[in-house]
N, C-alpha and C. Protein backbone atom coordinates (compact mmCIF):
# COMPACT_ATOMS: atom_id res chain seq x y z
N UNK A 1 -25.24 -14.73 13.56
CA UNK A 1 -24.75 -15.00 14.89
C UNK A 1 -24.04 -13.77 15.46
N UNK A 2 -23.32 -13.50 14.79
CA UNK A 2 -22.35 -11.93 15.21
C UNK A 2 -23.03 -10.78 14.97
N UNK A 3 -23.55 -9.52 15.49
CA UNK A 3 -23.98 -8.48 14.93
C UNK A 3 -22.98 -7.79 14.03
N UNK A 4 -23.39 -6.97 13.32
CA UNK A 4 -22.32 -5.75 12.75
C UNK A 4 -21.32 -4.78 13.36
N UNK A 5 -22.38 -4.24 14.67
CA UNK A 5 -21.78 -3.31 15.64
C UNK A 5 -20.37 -4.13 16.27
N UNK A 6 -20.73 -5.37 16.60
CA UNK A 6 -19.86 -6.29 17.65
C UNK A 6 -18.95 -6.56 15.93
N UNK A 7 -18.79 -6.81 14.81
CA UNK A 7 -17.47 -7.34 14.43
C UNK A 7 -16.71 -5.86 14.18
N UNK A 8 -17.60 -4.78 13.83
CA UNK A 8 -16.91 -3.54 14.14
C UNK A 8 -16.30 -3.02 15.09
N UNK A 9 -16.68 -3.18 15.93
CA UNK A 9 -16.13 -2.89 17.72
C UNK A 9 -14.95 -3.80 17.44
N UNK A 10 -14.68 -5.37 17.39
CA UNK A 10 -14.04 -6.23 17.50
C UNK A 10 -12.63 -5.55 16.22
N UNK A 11 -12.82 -5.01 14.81
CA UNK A 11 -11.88 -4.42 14.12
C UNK A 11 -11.39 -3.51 14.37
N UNK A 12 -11.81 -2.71 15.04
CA UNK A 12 -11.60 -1.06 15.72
C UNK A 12 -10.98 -1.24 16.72
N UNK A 13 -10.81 -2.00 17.77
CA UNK A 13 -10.30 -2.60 18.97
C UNK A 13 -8.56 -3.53 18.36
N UNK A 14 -8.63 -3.98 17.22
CA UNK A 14 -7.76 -4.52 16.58
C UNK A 14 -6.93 -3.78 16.28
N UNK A 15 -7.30 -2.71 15.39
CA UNK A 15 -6.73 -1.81 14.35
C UNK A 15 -5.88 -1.02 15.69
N UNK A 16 -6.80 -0.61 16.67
CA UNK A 16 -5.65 0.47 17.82
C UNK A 16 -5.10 -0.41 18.27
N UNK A 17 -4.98 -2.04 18.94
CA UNK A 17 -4.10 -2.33 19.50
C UNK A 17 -2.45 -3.58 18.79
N UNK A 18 -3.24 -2.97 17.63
CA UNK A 18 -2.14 -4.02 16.71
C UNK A 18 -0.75 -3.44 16.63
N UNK A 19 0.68 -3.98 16.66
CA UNK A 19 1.48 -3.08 16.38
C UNK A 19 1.60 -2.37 15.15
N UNK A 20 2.68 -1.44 15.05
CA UNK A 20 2.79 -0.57 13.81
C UNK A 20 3.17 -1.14 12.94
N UNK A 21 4.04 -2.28 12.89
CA UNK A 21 4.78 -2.89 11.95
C UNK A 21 3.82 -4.15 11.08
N UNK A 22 2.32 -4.23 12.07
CA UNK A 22 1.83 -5.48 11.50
C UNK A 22 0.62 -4.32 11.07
N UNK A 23 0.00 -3.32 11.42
CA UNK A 23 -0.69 -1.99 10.71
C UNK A 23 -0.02 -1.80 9.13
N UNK A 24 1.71 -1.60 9.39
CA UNK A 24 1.54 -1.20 7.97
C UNK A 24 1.69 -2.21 6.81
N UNK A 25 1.97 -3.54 7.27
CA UNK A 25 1.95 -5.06 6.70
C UNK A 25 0.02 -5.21 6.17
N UNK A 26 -0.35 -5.10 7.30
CA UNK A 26 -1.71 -5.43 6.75
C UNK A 26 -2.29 -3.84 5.59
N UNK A 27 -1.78 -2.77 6.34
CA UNK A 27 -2.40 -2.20 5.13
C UNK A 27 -1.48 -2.22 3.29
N UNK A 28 -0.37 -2.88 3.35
CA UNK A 28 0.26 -3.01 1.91
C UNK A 28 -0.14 -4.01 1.55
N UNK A 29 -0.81 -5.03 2.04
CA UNK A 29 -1.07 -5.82 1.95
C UNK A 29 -2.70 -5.69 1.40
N UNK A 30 -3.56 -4.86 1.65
CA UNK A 30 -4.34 -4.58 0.86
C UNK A 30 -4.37 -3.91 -0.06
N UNK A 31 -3.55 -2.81 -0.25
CA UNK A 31 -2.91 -2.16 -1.69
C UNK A 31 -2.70 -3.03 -2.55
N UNK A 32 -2.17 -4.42 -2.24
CA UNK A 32 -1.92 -5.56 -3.33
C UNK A 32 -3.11 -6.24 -3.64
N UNK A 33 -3.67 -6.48 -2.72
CA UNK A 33 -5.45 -7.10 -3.20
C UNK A 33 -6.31 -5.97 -3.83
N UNK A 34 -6.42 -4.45 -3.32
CA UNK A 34 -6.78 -4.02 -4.29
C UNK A 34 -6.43 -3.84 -5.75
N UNK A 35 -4.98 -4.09 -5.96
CA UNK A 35 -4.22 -3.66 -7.20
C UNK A 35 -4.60 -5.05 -7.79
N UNK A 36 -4.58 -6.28 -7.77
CA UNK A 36 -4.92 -7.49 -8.03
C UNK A 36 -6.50 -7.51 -8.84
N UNK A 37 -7.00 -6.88 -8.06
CA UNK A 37 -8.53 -6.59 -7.99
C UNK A 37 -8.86 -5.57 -9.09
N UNK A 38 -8.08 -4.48 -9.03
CA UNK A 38 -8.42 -3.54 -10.44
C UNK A 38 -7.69 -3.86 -11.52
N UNK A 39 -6.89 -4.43 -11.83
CA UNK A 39 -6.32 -4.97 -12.56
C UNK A 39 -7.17 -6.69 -13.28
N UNK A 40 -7.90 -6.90 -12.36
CA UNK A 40 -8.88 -7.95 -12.89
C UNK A 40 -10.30 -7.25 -13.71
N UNK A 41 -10.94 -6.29 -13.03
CA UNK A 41 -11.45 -5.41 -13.56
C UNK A 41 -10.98 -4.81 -14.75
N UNK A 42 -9.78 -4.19 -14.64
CA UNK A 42 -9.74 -3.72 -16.27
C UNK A 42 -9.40 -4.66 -17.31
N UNK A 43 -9.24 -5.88 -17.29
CA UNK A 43 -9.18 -6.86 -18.01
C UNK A 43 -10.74 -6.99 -18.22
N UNK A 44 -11.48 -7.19 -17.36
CA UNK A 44 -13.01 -7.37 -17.74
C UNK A 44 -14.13 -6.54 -18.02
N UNK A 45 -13.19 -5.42 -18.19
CA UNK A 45 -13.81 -3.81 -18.74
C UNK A 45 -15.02 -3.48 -17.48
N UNK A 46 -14.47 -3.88 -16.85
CA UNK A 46 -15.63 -3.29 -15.40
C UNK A 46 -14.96 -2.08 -14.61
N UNK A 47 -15.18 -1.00 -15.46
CA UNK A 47 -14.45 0.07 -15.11
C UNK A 47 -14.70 0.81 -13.77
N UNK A 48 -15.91 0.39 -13.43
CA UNK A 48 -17.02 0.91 -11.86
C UNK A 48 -15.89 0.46 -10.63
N UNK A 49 -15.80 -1.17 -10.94
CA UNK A 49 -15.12 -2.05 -9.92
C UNK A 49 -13.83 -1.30 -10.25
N UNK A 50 -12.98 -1.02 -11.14
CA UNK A 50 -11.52 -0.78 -11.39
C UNK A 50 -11.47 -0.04 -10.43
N UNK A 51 -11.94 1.13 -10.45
CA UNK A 51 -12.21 2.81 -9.98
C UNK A 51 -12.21 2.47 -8.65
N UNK A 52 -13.56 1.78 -7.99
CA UNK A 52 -14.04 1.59 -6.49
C UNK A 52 -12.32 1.02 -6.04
N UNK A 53 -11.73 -0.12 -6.62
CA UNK A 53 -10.83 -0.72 -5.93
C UNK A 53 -9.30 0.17 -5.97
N UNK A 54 -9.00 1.01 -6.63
CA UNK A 54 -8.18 1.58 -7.29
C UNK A 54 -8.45 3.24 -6.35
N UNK A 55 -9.38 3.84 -6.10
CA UNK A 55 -9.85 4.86 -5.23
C UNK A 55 -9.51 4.48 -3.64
N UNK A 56 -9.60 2.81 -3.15
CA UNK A 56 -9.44 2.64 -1.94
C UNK A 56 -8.11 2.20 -1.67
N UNK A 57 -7.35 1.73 -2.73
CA UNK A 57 -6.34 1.78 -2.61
C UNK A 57 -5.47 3.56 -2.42
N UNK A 58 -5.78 4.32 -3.24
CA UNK A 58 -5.12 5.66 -3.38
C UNK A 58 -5.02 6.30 -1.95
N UNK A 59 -6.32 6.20 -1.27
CA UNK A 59 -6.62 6.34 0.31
C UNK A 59 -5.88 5.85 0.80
N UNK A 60 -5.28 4.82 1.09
CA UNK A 60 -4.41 3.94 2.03
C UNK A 60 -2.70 4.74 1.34
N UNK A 61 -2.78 4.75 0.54
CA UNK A 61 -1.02 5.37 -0.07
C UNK A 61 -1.12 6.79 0.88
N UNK A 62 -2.39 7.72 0.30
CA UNK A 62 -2.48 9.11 0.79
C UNK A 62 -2.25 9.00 2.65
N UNK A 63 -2.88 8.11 2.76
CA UNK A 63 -2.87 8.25 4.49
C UNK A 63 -1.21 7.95 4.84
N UNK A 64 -0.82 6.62 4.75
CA UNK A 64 0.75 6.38 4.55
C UNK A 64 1.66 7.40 4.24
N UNK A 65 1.35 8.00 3.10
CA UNK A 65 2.36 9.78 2.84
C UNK A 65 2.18 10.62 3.71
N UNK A 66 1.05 10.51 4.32
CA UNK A 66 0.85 12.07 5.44
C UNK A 66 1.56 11.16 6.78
N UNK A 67 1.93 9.97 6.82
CA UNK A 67 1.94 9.72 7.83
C UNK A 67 3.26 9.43 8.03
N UNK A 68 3.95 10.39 6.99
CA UNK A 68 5.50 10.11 6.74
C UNK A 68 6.31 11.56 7.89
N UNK A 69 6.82 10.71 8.89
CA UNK A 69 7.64 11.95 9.40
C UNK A 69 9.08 12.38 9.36
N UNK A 70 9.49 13.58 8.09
CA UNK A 70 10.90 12.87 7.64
C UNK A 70 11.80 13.87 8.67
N UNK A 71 11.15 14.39 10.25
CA UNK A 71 12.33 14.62 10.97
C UNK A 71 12.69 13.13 11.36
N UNK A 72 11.82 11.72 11.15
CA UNK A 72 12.87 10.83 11.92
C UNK A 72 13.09 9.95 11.03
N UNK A 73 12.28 10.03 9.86
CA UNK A 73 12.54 9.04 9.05
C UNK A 73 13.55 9.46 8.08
N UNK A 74 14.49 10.67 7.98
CA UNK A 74 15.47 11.15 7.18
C UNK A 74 15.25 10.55 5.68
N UNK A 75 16.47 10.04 5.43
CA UNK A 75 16.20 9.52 3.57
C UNK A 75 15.09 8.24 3.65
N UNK A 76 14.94 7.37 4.26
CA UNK A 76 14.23 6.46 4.44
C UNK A 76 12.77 6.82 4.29
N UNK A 77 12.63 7.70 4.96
CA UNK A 77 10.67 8.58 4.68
C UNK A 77 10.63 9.53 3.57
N UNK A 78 11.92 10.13 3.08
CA UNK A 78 12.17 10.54 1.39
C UNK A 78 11.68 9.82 0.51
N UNK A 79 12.37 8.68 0.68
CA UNK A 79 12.03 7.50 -0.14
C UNK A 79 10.85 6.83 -0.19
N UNK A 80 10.36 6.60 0.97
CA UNK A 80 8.91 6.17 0.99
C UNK A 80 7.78 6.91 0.00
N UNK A 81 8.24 8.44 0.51
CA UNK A 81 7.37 9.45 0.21
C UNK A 81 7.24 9.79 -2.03
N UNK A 82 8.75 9.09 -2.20
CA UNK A 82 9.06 9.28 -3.38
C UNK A 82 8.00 7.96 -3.94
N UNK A 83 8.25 6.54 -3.68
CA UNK A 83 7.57 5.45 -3.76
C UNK A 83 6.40 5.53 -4.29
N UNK A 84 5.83 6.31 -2.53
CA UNK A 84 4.13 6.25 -2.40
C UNK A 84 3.38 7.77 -4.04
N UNK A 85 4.38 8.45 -4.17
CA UNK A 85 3.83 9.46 -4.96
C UNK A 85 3.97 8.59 -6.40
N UNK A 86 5.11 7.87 -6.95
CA UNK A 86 5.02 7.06 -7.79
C UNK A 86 4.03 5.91 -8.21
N UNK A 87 3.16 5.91 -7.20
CA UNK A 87 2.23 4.49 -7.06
C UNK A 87 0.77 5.52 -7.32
N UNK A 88 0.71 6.29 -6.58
CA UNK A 88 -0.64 6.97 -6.70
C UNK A 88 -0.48 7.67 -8.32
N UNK A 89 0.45 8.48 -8.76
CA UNK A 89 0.18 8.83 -10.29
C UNK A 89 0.12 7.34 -10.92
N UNK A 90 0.91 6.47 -10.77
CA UNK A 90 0.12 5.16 -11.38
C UNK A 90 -1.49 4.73 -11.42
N UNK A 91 -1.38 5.24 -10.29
CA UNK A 91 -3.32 4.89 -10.05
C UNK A 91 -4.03 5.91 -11.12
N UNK A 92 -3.80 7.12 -10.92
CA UNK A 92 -4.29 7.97 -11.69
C UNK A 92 -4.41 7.64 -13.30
N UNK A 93 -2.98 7.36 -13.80
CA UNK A 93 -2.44 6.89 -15.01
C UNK A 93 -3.94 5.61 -15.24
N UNK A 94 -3.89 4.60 -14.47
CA UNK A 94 -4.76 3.46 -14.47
C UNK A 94 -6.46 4.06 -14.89
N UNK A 95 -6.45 4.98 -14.19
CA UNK A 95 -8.08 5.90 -13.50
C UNK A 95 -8.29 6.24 -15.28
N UNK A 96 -7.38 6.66 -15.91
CA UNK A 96 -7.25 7.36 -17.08
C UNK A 96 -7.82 6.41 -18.14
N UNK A 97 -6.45 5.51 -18.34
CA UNK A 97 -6.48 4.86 -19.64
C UNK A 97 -6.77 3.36 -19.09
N UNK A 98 -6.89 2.79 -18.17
CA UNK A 98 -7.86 1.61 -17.87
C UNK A 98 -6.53 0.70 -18.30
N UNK A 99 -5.52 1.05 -18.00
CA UNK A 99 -4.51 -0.13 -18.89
C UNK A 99 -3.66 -0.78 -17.36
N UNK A 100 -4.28 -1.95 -17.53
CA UNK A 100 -3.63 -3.05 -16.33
C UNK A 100 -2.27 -2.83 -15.85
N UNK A 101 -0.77 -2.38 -17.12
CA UNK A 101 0.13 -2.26 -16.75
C UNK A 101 0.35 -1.28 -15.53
N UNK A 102 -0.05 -0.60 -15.43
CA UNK A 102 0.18 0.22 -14.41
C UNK A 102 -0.16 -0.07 -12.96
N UNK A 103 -1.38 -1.11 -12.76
CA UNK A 103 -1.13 -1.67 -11.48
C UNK A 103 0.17 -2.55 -11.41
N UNK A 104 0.22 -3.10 -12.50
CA UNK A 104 1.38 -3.82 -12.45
C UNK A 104 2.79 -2.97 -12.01
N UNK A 105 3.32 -1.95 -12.45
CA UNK A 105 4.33 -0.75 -11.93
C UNK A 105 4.28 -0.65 -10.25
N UNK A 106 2.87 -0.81 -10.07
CA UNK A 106 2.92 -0.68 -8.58
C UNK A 106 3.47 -1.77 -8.09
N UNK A 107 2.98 -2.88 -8.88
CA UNK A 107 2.79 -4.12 -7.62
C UNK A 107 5.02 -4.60 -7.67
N UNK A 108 5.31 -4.22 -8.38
CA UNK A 108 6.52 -4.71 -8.44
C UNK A 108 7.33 -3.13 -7.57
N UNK A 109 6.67 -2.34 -6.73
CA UNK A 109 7.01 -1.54 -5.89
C UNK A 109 6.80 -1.99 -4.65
N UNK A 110 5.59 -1.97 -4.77
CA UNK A 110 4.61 -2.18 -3.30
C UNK A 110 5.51 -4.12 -2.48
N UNK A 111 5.62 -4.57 -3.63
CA UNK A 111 6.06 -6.38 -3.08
C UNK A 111 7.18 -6.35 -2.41
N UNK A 112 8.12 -5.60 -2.94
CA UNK A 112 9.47 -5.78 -1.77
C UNK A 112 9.53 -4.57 -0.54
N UNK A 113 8.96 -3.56 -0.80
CA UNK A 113 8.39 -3.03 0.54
C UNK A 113 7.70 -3.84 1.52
N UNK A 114 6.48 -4.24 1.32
CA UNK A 114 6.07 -5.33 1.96
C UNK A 114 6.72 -6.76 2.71
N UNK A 115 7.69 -7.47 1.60
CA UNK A 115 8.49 -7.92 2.08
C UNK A 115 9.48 -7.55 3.04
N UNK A 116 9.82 -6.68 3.20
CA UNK A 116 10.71 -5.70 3.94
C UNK A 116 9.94 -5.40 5.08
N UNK A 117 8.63 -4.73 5.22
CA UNK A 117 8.15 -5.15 6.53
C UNK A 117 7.61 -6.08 7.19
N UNK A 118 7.36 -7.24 6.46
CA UNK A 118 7.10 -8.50 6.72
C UNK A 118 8.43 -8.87 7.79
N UNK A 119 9.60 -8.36 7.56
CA UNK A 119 11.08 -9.19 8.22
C UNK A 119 10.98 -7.75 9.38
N UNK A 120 10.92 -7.20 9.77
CA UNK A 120 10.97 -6.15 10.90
C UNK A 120 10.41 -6.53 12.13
N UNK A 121 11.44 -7.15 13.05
CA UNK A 121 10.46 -7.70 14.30
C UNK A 121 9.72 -6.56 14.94
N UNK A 122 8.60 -7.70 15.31
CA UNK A 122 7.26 -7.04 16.40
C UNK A 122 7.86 -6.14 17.46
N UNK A 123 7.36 -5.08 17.57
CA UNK A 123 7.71 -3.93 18.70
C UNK A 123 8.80 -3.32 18.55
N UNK A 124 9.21 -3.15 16.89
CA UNK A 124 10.79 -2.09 16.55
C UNK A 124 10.14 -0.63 16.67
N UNK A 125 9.38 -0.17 15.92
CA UNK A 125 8.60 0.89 16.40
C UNK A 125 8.10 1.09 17.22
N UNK A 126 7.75 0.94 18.03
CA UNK A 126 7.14 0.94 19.44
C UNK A 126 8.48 1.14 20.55
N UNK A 127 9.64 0.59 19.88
CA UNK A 127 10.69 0.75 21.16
C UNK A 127 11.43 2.21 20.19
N UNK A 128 11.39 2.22 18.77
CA UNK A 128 11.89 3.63 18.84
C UNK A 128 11.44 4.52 18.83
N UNK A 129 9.92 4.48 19.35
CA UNK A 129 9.32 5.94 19.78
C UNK A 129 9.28 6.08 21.10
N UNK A 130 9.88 4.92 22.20
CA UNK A 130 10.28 5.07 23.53
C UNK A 130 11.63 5.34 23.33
N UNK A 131 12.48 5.22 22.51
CA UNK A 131 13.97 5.83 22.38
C UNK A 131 13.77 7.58 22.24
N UNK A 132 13.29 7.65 21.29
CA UNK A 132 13.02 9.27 20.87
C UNK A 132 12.40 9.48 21.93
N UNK A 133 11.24 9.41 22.56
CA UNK A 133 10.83 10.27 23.76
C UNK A 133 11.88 10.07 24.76
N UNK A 134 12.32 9.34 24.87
CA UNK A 134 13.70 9.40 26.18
C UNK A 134 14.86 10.29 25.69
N UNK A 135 15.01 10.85 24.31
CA UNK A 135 16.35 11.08 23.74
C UNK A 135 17.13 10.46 23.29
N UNK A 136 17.04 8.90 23.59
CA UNK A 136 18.00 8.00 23.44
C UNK A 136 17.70 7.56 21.67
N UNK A 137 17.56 8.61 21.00
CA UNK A 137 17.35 8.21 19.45
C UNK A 137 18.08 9.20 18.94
N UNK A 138 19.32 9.22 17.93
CA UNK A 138 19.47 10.22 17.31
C UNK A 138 19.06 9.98 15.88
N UNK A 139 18.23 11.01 15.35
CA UNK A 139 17.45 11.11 14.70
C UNK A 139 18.45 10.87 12.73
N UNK A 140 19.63 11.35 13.03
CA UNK A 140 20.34 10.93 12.04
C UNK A 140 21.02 9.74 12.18
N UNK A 141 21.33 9.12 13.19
CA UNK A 141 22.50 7.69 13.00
C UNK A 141 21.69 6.81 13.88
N UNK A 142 20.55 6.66 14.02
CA UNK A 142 19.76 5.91 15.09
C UNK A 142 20.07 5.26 16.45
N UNK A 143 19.55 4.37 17.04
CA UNK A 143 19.92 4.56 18.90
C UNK A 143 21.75 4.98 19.61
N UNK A 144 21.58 5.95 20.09
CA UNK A 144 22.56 6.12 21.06
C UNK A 144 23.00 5.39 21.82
N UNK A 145 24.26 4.88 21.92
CA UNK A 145 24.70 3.74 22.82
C UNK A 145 24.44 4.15 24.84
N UNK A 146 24.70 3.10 25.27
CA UNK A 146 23.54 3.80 26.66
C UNK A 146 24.64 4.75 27.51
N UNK A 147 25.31 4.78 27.35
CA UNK A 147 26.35 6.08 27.81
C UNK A 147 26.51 7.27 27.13
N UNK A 148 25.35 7.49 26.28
CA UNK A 148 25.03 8.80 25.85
C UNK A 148 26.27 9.01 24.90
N UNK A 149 26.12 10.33 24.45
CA UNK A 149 26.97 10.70 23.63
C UNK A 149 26.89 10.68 21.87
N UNK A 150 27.85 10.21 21.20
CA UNK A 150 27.77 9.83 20.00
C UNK A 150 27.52 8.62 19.58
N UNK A 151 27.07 8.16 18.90
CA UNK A 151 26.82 7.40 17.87
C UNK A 151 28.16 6.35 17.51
N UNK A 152 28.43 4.82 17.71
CA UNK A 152 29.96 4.44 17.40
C UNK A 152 29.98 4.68 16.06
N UNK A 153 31.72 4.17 15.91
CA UNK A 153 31.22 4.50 14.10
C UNK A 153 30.40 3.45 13.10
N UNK A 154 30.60 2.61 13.80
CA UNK A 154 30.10 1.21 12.49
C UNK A 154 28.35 1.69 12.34
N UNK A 155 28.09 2.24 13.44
CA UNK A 155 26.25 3.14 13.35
C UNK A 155 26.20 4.32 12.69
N UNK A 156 27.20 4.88 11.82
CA UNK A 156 27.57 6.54 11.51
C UNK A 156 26.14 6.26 10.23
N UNK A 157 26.29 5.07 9.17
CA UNK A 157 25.71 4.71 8.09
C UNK A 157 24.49 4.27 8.36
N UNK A 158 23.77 3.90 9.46
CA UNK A 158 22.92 3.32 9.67
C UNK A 158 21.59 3.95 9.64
N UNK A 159 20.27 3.65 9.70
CA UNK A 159 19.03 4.35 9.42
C UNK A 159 18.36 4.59 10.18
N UNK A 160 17.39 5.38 10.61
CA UNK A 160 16.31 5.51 11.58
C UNK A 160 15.53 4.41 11.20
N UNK A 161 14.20 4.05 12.28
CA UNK A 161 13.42 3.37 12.10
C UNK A 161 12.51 3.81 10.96
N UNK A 162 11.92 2.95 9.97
CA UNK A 162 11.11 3.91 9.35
C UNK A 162 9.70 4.61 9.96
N UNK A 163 9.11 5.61 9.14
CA UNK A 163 8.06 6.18 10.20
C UNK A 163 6.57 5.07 10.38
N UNK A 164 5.67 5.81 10.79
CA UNK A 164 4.62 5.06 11.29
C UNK A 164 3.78 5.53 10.31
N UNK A 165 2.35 4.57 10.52
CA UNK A 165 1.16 5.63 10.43
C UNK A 165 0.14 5.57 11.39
N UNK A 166 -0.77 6.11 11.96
CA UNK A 166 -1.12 6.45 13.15
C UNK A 166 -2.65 5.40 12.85
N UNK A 167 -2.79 4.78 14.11
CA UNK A 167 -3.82 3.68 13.82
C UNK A 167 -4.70 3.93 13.93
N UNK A 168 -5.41 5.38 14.82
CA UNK A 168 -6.87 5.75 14.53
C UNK A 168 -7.38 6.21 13.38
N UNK A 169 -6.62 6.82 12.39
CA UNK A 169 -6.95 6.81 11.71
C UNK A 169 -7.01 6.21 10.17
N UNK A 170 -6.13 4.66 10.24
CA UNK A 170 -6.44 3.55 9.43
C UNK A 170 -7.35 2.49 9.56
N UNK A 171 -7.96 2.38 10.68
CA UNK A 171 -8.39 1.46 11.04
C UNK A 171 -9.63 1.06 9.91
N UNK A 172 -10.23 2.25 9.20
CA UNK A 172 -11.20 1.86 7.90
C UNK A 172 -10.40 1.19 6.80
N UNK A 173 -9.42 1.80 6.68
CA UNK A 173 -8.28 1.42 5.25
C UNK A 173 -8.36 -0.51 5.59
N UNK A 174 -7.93 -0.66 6.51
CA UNK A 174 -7.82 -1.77 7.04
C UNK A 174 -8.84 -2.70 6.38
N UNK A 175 -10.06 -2.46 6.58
CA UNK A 175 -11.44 -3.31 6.45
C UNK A 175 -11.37 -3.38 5.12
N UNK A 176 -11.83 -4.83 5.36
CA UNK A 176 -11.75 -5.64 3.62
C UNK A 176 -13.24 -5.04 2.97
N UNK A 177 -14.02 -4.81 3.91
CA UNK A 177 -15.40 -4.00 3.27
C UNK A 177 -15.27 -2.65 2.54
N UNK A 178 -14.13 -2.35 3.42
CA UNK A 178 -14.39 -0.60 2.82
C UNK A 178 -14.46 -0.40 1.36
């Protein structure tokens, strides 16, 4: 009933107009089905499937790290960046010795991240990259109160938004086919 072209058009059309916060929900969210997935594989010595699911996962981390910007994401995109490098030598580690634990290392990373952007209301990113293009973001103590200036103090501790990743070019990561 549906062609190919039309549910592709229809995901591609998705992927650019979805917000950032439900982009990077849905893509950790396949990091966990793939990790689920190679981790079923190396239990069933289907090392082809481990690899395929475990390779498309590594893609989605790699894109996420490049898509780390730590002028705004300060320690927060450190951390990510520390995370995401911890999860991919896991993969590797996995790629190696075929031993399940190591998706497992991830998945008890990847779950409360996820959870964590699961609770981030719709359009927080989207309003602090209209803060930063206005100025109204300081990049170390996050939004400026609207009379300019400094930062109060109870905001001195507080975090930037975390960063993005840019949706034209996830929109494959995305697809449960890929």
């Amino acid at each position: 009933m549906y062609t190919r072209s039309g549910v592709e058009a229809y995901q591609a059309t998705d992927a650019n107009t979805m917000t950032r916060e439900k982009l990077i929900v849905l893509l950790y969210e396949k990091i966990v089905s793939n990790l689920h997935e190679a981790e079923a594989a190396a239990t069933a010595g289907d090392r082809l499937q481990m690899t395929q699911t475990l390779n498309h996962s590594q893609r989605i981390i790699s894109e996420l790290r490049n898509a780390l910007d730590h002028s705004i994401g300060g320690d927060i995109s450190r951390n990510l960046e520390a995370l995401y490098d911890f999860m991919f030598h896991e993969h590797l580690q996995m790629l190696v010795d075929s031993d399940s634990q190591h998706a497992g290392n991830c998945l008890r990373v990847i779950t409360p991240l996820l959870d964590a952007w699961r609770s981030i209301p719709v359009g927080t990113g989207e309003q602090a990259a209209r803060d930063l293009a206005r100025g109204a973001l300081d990049t170390e103590n996050g939004p400026l109160p609207a009379s300019g200036g400094t930062p109060p103090a109870e905001n001195a501790n507080s975090q930037p938004a975390a960063p993005e990743a840019a949706p034209h070019s996830m929109s494959e990561l995305v697809s449960v086919s890929a």
